[in-house]
Protein backbone atom coordinates (compact mmCIF):
# COMPACT_ATOMS: atom_id res chain seq x y z
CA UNK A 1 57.56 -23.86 27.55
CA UNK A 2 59.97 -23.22 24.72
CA UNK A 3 57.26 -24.11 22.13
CA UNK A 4 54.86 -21.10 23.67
CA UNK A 5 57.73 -18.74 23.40
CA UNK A 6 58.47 -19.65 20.06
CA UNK A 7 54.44 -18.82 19.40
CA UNK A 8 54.35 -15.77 20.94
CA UNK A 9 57.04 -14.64 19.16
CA UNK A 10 55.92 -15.30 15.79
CA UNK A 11 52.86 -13.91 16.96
CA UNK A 12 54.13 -10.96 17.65
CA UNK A 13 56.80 -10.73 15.21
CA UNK A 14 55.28 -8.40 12.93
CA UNK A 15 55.36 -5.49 14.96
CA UNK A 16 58.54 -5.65 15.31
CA UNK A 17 60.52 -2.84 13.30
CA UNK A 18 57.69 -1.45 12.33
CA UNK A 19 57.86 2.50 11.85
CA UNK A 20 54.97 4.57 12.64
CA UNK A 21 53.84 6.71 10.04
CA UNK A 22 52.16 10.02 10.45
CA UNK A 23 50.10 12.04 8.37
CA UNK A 24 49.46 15.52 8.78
CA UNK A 25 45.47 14.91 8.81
CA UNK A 26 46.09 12.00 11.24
CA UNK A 27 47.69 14.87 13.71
CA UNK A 28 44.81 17.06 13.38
CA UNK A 29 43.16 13.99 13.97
CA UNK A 30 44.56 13.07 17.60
CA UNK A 31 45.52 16.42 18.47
CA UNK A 32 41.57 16.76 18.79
CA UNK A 33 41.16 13.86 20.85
CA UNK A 34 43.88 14.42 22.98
CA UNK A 35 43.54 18.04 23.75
CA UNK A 36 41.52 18.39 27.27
CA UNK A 37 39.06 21.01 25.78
CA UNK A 38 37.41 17.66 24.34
CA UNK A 39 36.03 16.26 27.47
CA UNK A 40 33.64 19.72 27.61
CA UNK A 41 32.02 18.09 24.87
CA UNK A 42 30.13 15.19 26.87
CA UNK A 43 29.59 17.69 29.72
CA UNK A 44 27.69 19.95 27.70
CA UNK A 45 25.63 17.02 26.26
CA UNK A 46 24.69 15.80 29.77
CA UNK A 47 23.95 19.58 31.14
CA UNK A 48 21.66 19.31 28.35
CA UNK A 49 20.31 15.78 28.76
CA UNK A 50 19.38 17.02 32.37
CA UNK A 51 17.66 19.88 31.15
CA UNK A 52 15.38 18.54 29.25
CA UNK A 53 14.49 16.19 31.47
CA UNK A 54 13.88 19.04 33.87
CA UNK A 55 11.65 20.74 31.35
CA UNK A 56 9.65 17.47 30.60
CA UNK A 57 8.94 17.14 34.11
CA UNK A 58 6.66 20.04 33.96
CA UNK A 59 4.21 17.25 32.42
CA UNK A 60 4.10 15.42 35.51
CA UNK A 61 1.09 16.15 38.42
CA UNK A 62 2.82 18.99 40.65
CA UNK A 63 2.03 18.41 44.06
CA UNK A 64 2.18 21.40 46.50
CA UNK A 65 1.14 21.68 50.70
CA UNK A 66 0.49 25.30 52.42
CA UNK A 67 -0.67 25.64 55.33
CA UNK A 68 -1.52 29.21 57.26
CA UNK A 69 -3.01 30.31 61.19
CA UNK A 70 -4.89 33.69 60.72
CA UNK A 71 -6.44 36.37 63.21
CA UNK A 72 -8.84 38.56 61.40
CA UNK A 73 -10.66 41.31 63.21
CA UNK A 74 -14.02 40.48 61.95
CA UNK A 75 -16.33 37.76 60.93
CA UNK A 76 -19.58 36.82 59.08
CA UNK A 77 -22.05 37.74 62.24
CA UNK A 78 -25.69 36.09 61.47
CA UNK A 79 -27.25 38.01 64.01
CA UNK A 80 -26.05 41.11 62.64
CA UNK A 81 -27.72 39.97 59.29
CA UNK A 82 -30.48 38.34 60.65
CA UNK A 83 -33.92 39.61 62.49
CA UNK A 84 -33.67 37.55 66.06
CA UNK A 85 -36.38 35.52 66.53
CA UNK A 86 -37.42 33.93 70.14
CA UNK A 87 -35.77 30.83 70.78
CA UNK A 88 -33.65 30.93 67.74
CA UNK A 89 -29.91 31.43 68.54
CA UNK A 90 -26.76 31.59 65.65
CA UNK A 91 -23.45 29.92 65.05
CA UNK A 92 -20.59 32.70 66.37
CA UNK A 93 -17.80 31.98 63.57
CA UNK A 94 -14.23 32.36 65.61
CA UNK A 95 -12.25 35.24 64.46
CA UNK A 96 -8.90 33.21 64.94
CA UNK A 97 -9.21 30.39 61.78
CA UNK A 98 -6.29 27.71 60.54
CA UNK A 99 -5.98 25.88 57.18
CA UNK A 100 -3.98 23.19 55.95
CA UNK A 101 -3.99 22.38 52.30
CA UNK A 102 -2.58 20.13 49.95
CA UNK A 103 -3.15 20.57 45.69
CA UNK A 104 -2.51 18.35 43.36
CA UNK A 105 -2.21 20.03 39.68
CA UNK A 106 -2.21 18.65 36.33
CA UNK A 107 -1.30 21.07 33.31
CA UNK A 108 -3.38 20.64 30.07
CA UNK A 109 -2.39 22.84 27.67
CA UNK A 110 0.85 25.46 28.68
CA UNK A 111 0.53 27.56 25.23
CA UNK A 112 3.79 26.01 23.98
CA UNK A 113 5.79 26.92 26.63
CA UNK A 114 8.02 23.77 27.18
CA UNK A 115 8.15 22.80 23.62
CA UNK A 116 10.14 26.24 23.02
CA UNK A 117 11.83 26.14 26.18
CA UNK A 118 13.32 22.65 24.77
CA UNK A 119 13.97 23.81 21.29
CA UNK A 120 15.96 26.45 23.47
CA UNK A 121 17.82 24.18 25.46
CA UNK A 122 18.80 21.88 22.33
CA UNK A 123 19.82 25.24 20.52
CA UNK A 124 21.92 26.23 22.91
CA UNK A 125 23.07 22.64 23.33
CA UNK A 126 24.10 22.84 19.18
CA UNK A 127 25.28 26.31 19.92
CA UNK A 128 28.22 25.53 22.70
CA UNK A 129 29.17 22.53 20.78
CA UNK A 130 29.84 24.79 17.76
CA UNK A 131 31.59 26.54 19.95
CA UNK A 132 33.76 23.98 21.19
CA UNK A 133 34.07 22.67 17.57
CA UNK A 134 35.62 26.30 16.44
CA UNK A 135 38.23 26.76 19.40
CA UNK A 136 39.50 23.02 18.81
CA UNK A 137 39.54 24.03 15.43
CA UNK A 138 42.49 26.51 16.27
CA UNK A 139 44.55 23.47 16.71
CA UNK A 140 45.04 22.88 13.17
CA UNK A 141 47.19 26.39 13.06
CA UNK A 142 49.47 24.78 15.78
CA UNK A 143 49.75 21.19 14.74
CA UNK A 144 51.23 22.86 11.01
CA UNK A 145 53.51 24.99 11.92
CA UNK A 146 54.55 22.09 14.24
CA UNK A 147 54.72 19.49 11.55
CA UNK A 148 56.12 21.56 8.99
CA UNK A 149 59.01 22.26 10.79
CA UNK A 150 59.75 18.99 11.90
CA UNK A 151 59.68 17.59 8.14
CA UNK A 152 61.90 20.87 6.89
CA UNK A 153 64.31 19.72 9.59
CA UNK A 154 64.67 16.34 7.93
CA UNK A 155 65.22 17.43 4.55
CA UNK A 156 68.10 19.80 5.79
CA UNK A 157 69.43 17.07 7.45
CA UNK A 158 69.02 14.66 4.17
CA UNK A 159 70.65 17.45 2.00
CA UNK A 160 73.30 18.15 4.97
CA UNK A 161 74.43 14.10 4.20
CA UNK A 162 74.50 14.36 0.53
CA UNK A 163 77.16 17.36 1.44
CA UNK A 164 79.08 15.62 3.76
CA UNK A 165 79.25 12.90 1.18
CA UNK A 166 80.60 15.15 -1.40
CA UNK A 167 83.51 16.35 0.81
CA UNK A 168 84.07 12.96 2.26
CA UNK A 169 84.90 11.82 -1.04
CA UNK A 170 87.18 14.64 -1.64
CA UNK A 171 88.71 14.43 1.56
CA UNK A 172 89.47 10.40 0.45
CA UNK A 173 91.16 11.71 -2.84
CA UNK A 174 93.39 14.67 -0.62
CA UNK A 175 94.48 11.81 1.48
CA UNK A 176 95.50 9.96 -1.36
CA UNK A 177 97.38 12.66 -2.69
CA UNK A 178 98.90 13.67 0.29
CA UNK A 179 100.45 10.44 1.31
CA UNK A 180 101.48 9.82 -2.27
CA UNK A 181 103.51 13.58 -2.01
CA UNK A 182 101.54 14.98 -4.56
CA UNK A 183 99.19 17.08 -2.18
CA UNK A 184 99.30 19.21 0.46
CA UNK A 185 98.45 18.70 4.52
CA UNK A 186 96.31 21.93 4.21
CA UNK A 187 93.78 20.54 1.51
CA UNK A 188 93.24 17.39 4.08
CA UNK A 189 92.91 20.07 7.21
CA UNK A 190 90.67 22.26 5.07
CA UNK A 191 88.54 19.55 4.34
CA UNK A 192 88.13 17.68 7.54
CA UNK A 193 87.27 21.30 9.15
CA UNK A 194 84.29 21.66 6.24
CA UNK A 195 82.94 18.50 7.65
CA UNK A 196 83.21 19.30 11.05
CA UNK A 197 81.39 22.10 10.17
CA UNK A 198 78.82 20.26 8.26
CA UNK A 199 78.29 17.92 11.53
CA UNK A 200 77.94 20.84 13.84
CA UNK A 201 75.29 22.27 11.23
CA UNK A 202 73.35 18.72 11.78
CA UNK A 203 73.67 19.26 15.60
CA UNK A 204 71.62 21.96 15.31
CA UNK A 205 69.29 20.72 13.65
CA UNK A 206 69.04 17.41 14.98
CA UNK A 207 68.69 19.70 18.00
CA UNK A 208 65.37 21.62 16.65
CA UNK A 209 64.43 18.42 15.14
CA UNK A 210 63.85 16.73 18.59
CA UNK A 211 62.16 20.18 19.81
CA UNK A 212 59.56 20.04 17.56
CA UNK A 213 58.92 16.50 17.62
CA UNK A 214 58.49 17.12 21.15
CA UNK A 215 55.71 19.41 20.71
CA UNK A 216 54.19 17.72 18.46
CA UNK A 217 54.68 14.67 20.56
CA UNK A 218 52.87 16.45 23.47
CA UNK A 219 49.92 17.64 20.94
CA UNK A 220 48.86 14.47 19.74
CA UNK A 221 49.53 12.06 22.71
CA UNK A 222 51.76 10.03 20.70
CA UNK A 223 55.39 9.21 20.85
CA UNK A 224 57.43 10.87 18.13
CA UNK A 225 60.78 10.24 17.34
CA UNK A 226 63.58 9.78 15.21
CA UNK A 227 62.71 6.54 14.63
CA UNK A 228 58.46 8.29 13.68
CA UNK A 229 58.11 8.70 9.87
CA UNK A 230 56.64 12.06 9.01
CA UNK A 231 54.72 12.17 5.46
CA UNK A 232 55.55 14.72 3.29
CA UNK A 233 51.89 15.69 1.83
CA UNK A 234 51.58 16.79 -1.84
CA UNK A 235 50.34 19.59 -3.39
CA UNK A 236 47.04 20.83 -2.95
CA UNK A 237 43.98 21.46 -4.70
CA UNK A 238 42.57 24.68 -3.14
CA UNK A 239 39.30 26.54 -3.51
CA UNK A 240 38.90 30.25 -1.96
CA UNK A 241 34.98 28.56 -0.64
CA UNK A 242 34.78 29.18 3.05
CA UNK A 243 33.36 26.55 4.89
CA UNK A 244 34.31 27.44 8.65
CA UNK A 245 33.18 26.41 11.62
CA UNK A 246 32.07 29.61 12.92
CA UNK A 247 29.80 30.27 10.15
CA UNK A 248 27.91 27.52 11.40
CA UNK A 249 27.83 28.80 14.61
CA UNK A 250 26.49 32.18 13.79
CA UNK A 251 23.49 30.42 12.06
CA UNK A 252 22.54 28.28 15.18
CA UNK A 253 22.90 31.55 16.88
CA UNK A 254 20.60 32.93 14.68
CA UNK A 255 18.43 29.99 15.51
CA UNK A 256 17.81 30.42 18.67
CA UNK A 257 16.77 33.70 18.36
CA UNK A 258 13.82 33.23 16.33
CA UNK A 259 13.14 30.12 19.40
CA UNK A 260 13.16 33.05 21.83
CA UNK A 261 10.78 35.12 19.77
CA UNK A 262 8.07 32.57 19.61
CA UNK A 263 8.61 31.89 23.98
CA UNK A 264 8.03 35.44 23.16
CA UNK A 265 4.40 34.55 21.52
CA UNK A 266 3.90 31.85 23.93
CA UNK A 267 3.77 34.22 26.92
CA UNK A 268 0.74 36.11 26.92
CA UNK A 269 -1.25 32.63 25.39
CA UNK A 270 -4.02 31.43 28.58
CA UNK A 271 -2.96 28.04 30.12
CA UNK A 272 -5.42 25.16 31.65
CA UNK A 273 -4.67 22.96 33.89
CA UNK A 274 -6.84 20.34 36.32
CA UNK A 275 -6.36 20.42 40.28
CA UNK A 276 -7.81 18.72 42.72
CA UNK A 277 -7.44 20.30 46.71
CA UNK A 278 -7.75 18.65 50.00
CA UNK A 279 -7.79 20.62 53.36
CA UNK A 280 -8.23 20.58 56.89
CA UNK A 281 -9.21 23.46 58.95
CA UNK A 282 -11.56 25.57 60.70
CA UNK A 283 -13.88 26.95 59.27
CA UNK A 284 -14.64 24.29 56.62
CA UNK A 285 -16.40 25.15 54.06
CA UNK A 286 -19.21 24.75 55.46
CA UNK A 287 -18.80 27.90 57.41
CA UNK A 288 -21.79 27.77 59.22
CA UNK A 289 -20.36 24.67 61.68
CA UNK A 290 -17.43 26.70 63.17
CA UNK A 291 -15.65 23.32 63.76
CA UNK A 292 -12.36 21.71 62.50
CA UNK A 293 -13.10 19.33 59.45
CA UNK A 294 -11.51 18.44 55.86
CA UNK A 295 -12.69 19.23 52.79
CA UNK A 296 -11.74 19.38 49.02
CA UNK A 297 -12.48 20.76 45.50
CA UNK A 298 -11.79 19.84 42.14
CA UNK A 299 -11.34 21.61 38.90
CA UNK A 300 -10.05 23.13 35.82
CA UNK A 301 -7.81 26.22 36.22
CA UNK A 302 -7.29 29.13 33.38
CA UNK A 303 -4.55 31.16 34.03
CA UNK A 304 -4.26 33.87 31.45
CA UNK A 305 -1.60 36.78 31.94
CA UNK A 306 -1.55 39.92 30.04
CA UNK A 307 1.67 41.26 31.57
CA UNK A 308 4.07 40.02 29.02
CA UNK A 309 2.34 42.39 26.44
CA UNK A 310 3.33 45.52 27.82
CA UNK A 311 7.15 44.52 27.04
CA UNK A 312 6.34 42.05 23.96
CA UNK A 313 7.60 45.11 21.54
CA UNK A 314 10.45 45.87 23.23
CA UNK A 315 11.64 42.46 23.66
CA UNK A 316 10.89 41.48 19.83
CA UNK A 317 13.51 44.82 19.25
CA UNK A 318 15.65 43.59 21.26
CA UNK A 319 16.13 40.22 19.48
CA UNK A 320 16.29 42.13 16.10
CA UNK A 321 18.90 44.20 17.41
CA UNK A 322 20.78 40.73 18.45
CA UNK A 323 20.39 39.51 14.85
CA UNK A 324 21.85 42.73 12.82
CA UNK A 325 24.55 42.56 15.67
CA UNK A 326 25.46 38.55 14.84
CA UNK A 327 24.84 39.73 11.29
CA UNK A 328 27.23 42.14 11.36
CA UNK A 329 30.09 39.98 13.18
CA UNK A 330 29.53 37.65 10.57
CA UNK A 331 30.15 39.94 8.23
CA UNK A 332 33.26 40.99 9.75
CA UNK A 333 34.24 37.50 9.70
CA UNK A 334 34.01 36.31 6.30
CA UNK A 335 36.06 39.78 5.44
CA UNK A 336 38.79 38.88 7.59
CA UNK A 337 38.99 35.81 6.89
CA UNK A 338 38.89 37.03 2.57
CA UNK A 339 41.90 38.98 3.71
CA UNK A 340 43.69 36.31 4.77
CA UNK A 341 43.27 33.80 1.66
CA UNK A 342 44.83 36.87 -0.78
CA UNK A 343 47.42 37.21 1.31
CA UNK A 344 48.30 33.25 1.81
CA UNK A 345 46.65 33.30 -2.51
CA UNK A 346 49.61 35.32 -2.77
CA UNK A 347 52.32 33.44 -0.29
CA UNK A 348 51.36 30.55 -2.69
CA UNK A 349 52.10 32.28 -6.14
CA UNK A 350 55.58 33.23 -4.01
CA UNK A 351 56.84 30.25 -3.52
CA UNK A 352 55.88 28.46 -6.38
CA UNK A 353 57.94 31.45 -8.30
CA UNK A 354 60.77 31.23 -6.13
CA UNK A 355 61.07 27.04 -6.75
CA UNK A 356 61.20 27.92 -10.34
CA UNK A 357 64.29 30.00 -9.84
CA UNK A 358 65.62 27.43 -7.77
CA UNK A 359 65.25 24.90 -9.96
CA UNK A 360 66.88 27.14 -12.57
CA UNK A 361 69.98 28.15 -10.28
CA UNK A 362 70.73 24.49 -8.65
CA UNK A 363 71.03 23.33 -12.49
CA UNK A 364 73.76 25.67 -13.11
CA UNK A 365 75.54 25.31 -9.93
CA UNK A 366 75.17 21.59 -9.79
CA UNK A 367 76.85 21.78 -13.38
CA UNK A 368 79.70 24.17 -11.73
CA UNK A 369 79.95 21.59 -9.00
CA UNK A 370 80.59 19.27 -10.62
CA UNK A 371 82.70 20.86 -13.03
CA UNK A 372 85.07 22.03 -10.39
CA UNK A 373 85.08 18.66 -9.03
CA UNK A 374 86.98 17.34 -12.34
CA UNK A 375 89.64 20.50 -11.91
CA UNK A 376 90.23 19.39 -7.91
CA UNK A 377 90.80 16.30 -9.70
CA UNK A 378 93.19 17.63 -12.23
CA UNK A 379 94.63 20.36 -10.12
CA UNK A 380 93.17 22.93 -11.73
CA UNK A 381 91.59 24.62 -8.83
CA UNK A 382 92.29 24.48 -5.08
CA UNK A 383 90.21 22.50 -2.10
CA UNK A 384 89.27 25.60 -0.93
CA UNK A 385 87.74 26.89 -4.41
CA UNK A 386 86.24 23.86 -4.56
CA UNK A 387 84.47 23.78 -1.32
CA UNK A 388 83.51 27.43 -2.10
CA UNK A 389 81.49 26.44 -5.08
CA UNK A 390 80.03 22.79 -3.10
CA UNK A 391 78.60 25.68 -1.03
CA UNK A 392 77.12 27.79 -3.47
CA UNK A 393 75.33 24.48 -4.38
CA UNK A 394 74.12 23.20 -1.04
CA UNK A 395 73.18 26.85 -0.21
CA UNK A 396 70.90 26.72 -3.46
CA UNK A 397 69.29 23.48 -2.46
CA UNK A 398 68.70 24.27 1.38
CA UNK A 399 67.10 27.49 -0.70
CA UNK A 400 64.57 24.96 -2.64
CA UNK A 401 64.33 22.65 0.61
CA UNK A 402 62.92 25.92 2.52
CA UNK A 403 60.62 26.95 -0.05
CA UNK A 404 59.22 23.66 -1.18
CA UNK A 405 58.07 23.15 2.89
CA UNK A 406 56.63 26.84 3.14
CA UNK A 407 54.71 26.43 -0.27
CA UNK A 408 53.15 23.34 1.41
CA UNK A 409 52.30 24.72 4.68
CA UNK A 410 51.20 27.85 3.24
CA UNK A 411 48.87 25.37 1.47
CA UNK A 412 47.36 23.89 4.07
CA UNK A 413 47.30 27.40 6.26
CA UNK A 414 44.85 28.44 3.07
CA UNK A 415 42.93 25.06 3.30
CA UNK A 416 42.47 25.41 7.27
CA UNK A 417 41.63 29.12 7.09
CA UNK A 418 39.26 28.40 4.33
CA UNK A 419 37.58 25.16 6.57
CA UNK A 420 37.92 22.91 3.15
């Protein structure tokens, strides 16, 4: 017994501390897959599936039964259209006559009706998945602003430690002083209420930390916690090309339309089909024997209607009018979404400005820092100068923290509204 423990435990020993990673692609990833908009996508498949199968069955012998009881007020009379002759009498036919029929019908040639109607139903099949495709799309939008803010809440909180550290090992050195007489109480208070500060600054965001993980938790399906390592992503190489799902799905709109035009065509092309009838009734057709018998005839059927013709024009206008109209949303499209790359184009040459000045500022007041850390030392300034100017620092560096995170989700709101 001990020896299977002792297995299954180094079996399973290497998951054990292990620290799931995330990627922001991985989240668009399973934010796809979990969101319930996905399961449409097998239902529309089978809706189609069905529907074809529907139209194929057209193919298969149709099989119809009628039946009818008639009174008509006059009948084929012999001896009306017939000299009488002496000892010659004729068959009365009986004005009240019944029928019961059955046909079975075989279609030859339908003028390509059911190979449009199926190009049709796999169009629109393409069409709704698109669809589905561009509104799951959206997702990406969410699952950013989502991420982004979960990883700018760590790097606060990293930068919030690094000032806590700073004071911490001022506050040591005041406490030295001050029990050696050569400092003063209020340096030691001033300090321990800059780090209380400092740890009521990572309450809060330890606070919107957990918020946003558990969003994003409830996004992708996944656990996330403190324990969940978020990747920071790098730098992007970005190209204004759109490639959006909805351009695809105006062009398998488009698609279908010119399917409908040729149904159009189709229409007004004859059809032949085979039958075969079988009937019992009275009169048969041997009408002359006004008895009850069966019967049945076989054939070939042409069915040719002309009707569709009279509308063919206006229908054909009506699908152009459908295309300029898809054109022109399109259209609209594509400018929008042009609008929206200068402006995030812009947001981009913004930020990467601004983390130039940053850089430029933290490497003075780093060097003032540090500097007025060696006159605390010496006396030369007081605790409360000093924190002043550890301030000025941090304040600098949350600055480049902030804009580093909205340069890189800026970045990948210009990738996701460009589809690349």
């Amino acid at each position: 017994m001990l020896i299977s423990i002792l297995l299954l435990l180094l079996l399973y020993a290497p998951t054990y501390g292990q620290t799931l990673q995330l990627s922001i692609d991985s989240c668009y990833s399973m934010a796809k897959q979990n969101y319930p908009l996905i399961k449409k996508q097998d239902l529309i498949a089978r809706s189609s599936r069905y529907s074809l199968e529907n139209a194929s069955k057209f193919y298969l012998p149709q099989f119809t039964v009628n039946g009818q009881a008639t009174y008509q007020s006059q009948t084929l009379s012999f001896s009306d259209a017939l000299p009488s002759l002496p000892g010659m009498s004729f068959p009365t036919i009986d004005k009240d006559q019944y029928k019961i029929q059955a046909e079975l019908s075989q279609a030859i040639y339908d003028g390509g009706v059911i190979k449009h109607q199926k190009a049709l139903i796999r169009a629109n099949e393409q069409i709704q998945q698109q669809s589905l495709e561009v509104n799951l799309n959206t997702l990406k939008d969410r699952v950013t602003q989502i991420y982004f803010s979960v990883l700018l809440m760590n790097e606060q909180l990293k930068q919030n430690e690094i000032r806590k550290t700073d004071l911490e090992g001022a506050l040591d050195k005041a406490n030295a002083a001050y029990i050696n007489g050569t400092g003063f109480k209020s340096n030691v208070d001033e300090l321990k209420a800059a780090i209380i500060n400092i740890d009521m600054t990572a309450i809060t965001f330890r606070a919107n930390r957990k918020a946003f993980m558990d969003m994003l938790a409830l996004l992708i399906g996944r656990t996330v916690d403190e324990s969940t390592l978020l990747i920071l992503p790098e730098d992007l190489s970005l190209t204004s090309q759109i490639s959006r799902p909805e351009l695809k799905h105006f062009d398998l709109q488009k698609k279908s339309f010119d399917i409908q035009e040729k149904q159009l065509r189709s229409a007004h092309i004859p059809k032949l089909s085979a039958f075969v009838q079988g009937a019992y009734g009275r009169p048969t057709l041997n009408i002359v024997k006004n008895e009850f018998g069966p019967w049945w005839i076989a054939g070939i059927r042409l069915n040719w209607s002309l009707g569709s013709l009279y509308s063919l024009k206006n229908n054909k206008n009506i699908l152009n009018i459908n295309r300029q109209n898809l054109d022109i949303d399109k259209e609209t499209f594509l400018f929008n979404t042009r609008i929206t790359l200068h402006q995030q184009s812009a947001d981009i040459k913004k930020y990467n400005d601004l983390l130039e000045q940053d850089n430029a500022v933290i490497e003075l007041l780093t060097a003032v820092a540090q500097s007025a850390k060696a006159q605390l030392t010496n006396g030369v300034i007081t605790v409360h100068e000093y924190i002043g100017k550890l301030n000025e620092e941090n304040l600098a560096k949350q600055a480049r923290i902030v804009h580093n995170i909205q340069l890189l989700q800026v970045q990948y709101n210009f990738k996701n509204t460009s589809g690349n």
